[in-house]
N, C-alpha and C. Protein backbone atom coordinates (compact mmCIF):
# COMPACT_ATOMS: atom_id res chain seq x y z
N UNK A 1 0.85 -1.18 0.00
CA UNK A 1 0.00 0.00 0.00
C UNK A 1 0.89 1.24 0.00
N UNK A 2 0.34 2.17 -1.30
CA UNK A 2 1.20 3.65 -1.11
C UNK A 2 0.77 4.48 0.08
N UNK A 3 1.51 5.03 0.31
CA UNK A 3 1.62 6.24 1.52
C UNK A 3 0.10 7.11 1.08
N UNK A 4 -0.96 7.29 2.13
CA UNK A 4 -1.95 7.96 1.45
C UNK A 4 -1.56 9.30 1.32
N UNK A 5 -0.76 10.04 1.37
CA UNK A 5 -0.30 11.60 0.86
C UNK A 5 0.46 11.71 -0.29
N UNK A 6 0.22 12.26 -1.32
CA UNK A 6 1.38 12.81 -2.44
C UNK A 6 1.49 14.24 -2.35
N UNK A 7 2.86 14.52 -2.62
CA UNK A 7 3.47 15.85 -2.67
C UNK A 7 2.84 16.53 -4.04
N UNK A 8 2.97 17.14 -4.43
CA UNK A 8 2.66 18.37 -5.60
C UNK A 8 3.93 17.69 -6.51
N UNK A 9 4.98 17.89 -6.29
CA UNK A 9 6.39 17.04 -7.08
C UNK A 9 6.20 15.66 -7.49
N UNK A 10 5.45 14.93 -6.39
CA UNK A 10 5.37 13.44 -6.89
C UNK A 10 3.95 13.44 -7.99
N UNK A 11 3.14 13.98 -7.80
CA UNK A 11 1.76 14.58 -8.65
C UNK A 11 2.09 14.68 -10.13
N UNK A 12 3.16 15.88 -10.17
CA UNK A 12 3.99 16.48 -11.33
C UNK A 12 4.62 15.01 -12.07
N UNK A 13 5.05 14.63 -11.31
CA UNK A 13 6.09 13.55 -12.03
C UNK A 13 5.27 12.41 -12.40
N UNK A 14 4.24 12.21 -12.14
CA UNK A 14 3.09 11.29 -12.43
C UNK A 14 2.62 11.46 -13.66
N UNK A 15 2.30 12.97 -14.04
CA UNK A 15 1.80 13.76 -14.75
C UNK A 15 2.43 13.73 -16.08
N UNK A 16 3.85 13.91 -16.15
CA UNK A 16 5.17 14.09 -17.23
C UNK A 16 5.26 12.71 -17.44
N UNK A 17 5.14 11.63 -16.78
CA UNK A 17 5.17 10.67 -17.13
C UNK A 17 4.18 10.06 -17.90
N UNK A 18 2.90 10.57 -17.96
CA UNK A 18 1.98 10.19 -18.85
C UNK A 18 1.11 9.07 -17.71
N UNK A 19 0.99 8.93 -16.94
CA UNK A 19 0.42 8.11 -16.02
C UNK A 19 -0.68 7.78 -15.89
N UNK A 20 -1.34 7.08 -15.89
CA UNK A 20 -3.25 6.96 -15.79
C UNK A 20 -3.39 7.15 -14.48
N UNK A 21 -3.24 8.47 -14.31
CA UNK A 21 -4.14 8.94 -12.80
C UNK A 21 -5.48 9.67 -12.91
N UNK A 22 -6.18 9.64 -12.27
CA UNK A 22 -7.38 10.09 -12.50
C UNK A 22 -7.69 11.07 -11.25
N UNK A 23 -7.33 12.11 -11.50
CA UNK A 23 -7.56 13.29 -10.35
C UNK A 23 -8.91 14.17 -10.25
N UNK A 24 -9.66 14.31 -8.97
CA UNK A 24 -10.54 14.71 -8.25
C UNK A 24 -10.49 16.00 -7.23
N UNK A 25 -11.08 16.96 -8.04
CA UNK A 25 -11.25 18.48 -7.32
C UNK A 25 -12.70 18.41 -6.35
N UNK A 26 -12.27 18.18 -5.29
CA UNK A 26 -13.87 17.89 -4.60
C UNK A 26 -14.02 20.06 -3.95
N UNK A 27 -13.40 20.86 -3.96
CA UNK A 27 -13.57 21.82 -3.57
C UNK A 27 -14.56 22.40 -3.38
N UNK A 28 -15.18 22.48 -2.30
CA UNK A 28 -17.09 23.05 -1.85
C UNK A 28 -17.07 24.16 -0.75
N UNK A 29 -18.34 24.57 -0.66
CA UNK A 29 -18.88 26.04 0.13
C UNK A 29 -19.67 25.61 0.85
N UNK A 30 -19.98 24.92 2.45
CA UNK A 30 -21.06 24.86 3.17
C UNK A 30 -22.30 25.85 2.54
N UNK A 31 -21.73 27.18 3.13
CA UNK A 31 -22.68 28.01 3.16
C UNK A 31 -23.26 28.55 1.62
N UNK A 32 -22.27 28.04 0.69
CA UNK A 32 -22.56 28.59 -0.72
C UNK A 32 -22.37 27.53 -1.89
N UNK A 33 -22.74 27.03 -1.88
CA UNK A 33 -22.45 25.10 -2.31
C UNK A 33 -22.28 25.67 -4.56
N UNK A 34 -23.30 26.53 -4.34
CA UNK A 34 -22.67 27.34 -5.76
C UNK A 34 -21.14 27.29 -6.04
N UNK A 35 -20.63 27.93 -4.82
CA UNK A 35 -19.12 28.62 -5.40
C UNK A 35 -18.00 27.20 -6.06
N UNK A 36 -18.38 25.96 -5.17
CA UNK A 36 -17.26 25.27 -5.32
C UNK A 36 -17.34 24.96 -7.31
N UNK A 37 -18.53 24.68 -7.64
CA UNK A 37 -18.28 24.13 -9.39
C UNK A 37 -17.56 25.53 -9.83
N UNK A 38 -18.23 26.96 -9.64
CA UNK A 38 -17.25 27.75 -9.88
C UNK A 38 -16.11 27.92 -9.97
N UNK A 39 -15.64 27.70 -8.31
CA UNK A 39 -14.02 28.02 -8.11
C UNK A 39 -13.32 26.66 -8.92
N UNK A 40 -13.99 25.38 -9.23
CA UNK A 40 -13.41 24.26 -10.45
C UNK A 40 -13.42 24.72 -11.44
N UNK A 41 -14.52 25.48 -12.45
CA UNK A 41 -14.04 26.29 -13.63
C UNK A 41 -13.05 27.24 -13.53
N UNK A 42 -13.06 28.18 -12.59
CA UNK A 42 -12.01 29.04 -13.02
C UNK A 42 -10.76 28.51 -12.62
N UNK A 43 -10.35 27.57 -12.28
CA UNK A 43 -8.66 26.75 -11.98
C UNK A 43 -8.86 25.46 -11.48
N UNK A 44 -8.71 24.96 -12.04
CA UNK A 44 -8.16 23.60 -11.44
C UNK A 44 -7.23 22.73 -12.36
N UNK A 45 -6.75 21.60 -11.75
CA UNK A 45 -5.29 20.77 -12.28
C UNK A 45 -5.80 20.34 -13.22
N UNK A 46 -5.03 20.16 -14.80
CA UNK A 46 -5.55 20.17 -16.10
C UNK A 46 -5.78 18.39 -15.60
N UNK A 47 -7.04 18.10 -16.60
CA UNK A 47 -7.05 16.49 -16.28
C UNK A 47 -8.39 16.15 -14.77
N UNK A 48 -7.83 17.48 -14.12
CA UNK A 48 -8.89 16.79 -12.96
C UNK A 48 -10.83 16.81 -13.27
N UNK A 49 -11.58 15.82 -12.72
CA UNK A 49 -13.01 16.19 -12.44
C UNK A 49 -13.60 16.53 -11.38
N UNK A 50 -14.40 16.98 -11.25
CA UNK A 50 -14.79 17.76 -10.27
C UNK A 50 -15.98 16.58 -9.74
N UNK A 51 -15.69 16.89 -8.29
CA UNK A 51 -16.28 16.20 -7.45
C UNK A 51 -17.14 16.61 -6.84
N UNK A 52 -18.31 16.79 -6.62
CA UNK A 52 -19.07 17.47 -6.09
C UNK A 52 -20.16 17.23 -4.74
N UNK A 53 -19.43 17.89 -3.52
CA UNK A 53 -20.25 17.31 -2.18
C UNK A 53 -21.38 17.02 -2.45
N UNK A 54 -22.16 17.80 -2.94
CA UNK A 54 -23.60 17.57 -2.95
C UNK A 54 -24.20 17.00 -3.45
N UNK A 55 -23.33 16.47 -4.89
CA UNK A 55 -23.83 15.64 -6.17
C UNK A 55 -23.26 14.24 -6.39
N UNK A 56 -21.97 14.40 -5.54
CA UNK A 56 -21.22 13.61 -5.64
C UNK A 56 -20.75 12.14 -5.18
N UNK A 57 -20.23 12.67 -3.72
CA UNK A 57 -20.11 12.22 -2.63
C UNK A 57 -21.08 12.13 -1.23
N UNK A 58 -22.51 12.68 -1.68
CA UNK A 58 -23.41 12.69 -0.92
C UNK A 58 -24.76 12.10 -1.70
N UNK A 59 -25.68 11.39 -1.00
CA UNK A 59 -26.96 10.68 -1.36
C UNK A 59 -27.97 11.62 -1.15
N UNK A 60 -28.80 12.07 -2.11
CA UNK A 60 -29.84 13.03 -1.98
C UNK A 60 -31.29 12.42 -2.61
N UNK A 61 -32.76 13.21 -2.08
CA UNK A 61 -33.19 12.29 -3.00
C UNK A 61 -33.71 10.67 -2.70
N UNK A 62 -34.01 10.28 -4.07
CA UNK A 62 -34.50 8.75 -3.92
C UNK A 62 -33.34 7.95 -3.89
N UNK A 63 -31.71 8.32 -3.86
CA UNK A 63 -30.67 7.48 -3.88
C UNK A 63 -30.62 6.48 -2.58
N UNK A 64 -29.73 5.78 -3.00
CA UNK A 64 -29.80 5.04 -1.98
C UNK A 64 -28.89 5.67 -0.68
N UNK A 65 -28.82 5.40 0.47
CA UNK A 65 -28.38 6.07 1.32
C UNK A 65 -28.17 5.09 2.46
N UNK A 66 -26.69 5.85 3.23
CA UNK A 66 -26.52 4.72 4.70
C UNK A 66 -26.67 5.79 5.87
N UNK A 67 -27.26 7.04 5.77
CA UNK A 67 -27.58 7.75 7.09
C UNK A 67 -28.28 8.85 6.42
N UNK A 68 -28.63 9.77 7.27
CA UNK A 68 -29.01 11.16 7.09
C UNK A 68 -28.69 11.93 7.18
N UNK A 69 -29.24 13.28 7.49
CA UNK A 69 -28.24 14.20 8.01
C UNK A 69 -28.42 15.57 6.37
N UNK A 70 -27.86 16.09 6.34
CA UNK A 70 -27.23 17.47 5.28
C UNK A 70 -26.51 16.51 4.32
N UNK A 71 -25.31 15.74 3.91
CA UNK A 71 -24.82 15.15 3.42
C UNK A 71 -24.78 13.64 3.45
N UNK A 72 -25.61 13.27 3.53
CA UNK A 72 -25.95 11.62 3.93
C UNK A 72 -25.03 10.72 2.80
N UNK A 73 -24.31 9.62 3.38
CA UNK A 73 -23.36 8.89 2.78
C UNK A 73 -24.32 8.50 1.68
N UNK A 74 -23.39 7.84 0.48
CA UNK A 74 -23.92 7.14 -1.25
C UNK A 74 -23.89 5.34 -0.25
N UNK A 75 -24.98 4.49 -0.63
CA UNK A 75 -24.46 3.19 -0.60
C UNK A 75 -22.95 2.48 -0.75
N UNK A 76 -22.23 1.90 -0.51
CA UNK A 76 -21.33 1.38 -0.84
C UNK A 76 -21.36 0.99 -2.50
N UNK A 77 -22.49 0.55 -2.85
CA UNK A 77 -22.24 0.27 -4.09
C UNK A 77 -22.69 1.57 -4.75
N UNK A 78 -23.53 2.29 -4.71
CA UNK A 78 -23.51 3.29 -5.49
C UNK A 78 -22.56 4.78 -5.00
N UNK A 79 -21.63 4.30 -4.33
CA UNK A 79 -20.73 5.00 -4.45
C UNK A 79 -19.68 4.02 -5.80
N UNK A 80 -19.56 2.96 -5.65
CA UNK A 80 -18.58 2.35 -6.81
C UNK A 80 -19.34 2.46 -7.89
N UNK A 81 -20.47 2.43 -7.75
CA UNK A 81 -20.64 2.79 -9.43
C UNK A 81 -20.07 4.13 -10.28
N UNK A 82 -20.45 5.24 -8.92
CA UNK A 82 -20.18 7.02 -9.56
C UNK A 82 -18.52 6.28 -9.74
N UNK A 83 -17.53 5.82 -8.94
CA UNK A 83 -16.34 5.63 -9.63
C UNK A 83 -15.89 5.14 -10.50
N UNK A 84 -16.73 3.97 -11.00
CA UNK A 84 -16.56 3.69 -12.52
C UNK A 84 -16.76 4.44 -13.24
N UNK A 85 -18.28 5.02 -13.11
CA UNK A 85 -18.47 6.15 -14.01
C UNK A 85 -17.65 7.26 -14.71
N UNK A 86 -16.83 7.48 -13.60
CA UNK A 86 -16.11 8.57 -13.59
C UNK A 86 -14.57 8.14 -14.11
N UNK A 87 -14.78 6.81 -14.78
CA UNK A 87 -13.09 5.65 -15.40
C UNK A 87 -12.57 5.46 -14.10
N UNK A 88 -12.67 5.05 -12.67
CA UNK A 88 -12.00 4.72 -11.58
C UNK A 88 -12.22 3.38 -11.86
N UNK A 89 -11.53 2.23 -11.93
CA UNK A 89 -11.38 0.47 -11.99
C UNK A 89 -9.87 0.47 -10.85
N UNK A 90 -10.01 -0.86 -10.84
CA UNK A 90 -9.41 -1.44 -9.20
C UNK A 90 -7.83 -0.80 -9.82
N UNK A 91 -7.20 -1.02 -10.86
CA UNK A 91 -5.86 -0.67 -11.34
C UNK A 91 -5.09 0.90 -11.61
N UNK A 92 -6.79 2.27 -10.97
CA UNK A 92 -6.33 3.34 -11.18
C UNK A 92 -6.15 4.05 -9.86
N UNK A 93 -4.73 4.86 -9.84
CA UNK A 93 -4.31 5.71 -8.95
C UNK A 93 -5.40 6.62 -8.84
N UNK A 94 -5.60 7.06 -7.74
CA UNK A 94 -6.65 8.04 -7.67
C UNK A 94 -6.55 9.24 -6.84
N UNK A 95 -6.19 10.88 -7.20
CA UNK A 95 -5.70 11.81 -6.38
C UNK A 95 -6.70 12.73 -6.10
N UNK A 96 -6.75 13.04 -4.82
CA UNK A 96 -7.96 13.88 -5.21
C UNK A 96 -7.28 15.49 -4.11
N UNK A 97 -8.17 16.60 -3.81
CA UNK A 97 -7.96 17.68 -3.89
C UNK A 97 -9.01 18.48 -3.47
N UNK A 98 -8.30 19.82 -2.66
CA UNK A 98 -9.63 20.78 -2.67
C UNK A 98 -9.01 22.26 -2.04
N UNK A 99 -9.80 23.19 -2.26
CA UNK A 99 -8.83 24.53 -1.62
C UNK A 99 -9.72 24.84 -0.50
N UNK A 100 -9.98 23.91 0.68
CA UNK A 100 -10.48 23.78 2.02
C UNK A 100 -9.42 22.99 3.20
N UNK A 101 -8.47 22.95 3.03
CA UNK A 101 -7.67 22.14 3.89
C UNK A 101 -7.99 20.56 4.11
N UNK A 102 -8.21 19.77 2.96
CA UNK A 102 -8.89 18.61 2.35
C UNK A 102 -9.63 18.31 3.27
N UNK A 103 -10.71 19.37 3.77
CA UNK A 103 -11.86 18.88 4.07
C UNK A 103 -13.15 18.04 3.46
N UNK A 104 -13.10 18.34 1.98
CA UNK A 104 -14.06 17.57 1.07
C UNK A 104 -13.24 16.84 0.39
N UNK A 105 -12.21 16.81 0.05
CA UNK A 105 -11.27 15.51 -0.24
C UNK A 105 -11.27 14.09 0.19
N UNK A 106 -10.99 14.78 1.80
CA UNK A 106 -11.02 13.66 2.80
C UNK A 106 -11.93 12.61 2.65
N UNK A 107 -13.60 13.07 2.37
CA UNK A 107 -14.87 12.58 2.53
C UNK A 107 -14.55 11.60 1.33
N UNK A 108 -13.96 11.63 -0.28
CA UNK A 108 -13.40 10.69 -1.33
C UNK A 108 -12.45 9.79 -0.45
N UNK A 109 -11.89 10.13 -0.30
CA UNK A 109 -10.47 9.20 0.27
C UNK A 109 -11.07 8.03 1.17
N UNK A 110 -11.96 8.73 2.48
CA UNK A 110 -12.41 8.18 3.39
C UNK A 110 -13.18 7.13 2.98
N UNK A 111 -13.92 7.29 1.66
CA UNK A 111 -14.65 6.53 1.11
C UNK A 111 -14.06 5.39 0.28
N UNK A 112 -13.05 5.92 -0.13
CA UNK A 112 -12.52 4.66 -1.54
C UNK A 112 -11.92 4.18 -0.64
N UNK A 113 -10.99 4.75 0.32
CA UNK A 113 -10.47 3.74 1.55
C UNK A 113 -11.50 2.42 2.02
N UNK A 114 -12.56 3.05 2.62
CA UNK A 114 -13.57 2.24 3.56
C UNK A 114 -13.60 1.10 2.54
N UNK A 115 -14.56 1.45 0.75
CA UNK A 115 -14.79 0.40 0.24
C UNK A 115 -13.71 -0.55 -0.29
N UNK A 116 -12.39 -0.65 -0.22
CA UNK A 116 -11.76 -1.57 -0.85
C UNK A 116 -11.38 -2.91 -0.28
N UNK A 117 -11.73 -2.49 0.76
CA UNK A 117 -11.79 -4.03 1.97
C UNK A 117 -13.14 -4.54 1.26
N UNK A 118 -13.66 -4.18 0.91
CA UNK A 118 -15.21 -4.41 1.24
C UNK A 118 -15.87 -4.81 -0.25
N UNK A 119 -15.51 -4.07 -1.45
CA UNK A 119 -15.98 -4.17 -2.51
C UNK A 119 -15.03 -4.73 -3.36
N UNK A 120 -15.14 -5.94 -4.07
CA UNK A 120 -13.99 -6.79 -4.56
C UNK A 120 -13.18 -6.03 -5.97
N UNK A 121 -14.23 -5.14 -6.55
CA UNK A 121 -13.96 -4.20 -7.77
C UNK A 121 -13.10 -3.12 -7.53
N UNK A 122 -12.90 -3.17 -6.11
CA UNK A 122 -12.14 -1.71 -5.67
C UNK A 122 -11.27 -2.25 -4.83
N UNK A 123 -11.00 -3.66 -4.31
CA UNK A 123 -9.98 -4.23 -3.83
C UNK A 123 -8.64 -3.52 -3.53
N UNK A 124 -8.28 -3.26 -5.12
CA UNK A 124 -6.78 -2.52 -5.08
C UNK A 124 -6.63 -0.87 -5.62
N UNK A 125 -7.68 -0.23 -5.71
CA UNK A 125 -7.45 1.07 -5.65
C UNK A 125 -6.85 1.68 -4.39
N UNK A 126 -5.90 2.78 -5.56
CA UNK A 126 -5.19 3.57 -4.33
C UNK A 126 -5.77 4.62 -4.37
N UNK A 127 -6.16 5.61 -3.86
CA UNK A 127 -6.32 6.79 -3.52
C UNK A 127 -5.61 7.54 -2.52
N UNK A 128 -4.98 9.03 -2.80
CA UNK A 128 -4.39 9.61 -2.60
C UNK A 128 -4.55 11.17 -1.96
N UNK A 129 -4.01 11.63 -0.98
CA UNK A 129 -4.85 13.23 -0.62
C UNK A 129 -3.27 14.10 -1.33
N UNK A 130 -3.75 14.88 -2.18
CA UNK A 130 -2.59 15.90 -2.56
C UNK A 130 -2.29 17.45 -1.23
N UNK A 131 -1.43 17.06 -1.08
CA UNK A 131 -0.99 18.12 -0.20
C UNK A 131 -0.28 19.16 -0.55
């Protein structure tokens, strides 16, 4: 298992290398849930998709769901589905990101972490917090 932190340098060198990483801007606004797709259009790391608390990483709605709350967790499996969706399979590095002190990052990580014990398709994904 890789170290769950990458540097900005090790990122870069991933990058120049041509690497199949698949990077994740989860960057969000409690109070203004608008700003974060914003602040992803106007900059973010060429290559990355945007992750979105509300759309994303949270169950809203008729989805399926494992609690409640403002941000209620995705199922285990329909959280692996949005990662296929999104080209994540058991063999891709996965970095993700946010300009909150990886507060909405974390919530990806925490997640692809939890399911890889657990979901045989996600067994060996790595996921990564860029620092």
């Amino acid at each position: 298992m890789s170290h769950p932190l990458i540097s900005v340098a090790e990122l870069q060198a991933l990058l120049r290398a041509h690497a199949a990483v698949r990077l994740f801007d989860c960057t969000g606004d409690l109070m203004k849930p608008e700003n974060g797709p914003i602040q992803y259009r106007e900059q973010h790391i060429v290559g990355a998709r945007y992750a979105d608390l509300n759309h994303c990483l949270s169950a809203h709605g008729d989805l399926p769901k494992v609690n409640g709350g403002r941000h209620p967790l995705p199922t285990r499996e329909a959280f692996a589905q949005w990662l296929g969706s999104e080209g994540v399979d058991p063999q891709t590095p996965v970095v993700v990101y946010d300009r909150n002190g990886v507060n909405y990052c974390g919530r990806l990580w925490w997640r692809s972490e939890e399911h890889t014990s657990e979901l045989q398709s996600l067994r060996h994904l790595v996921c990564r917090l860029l620092l």
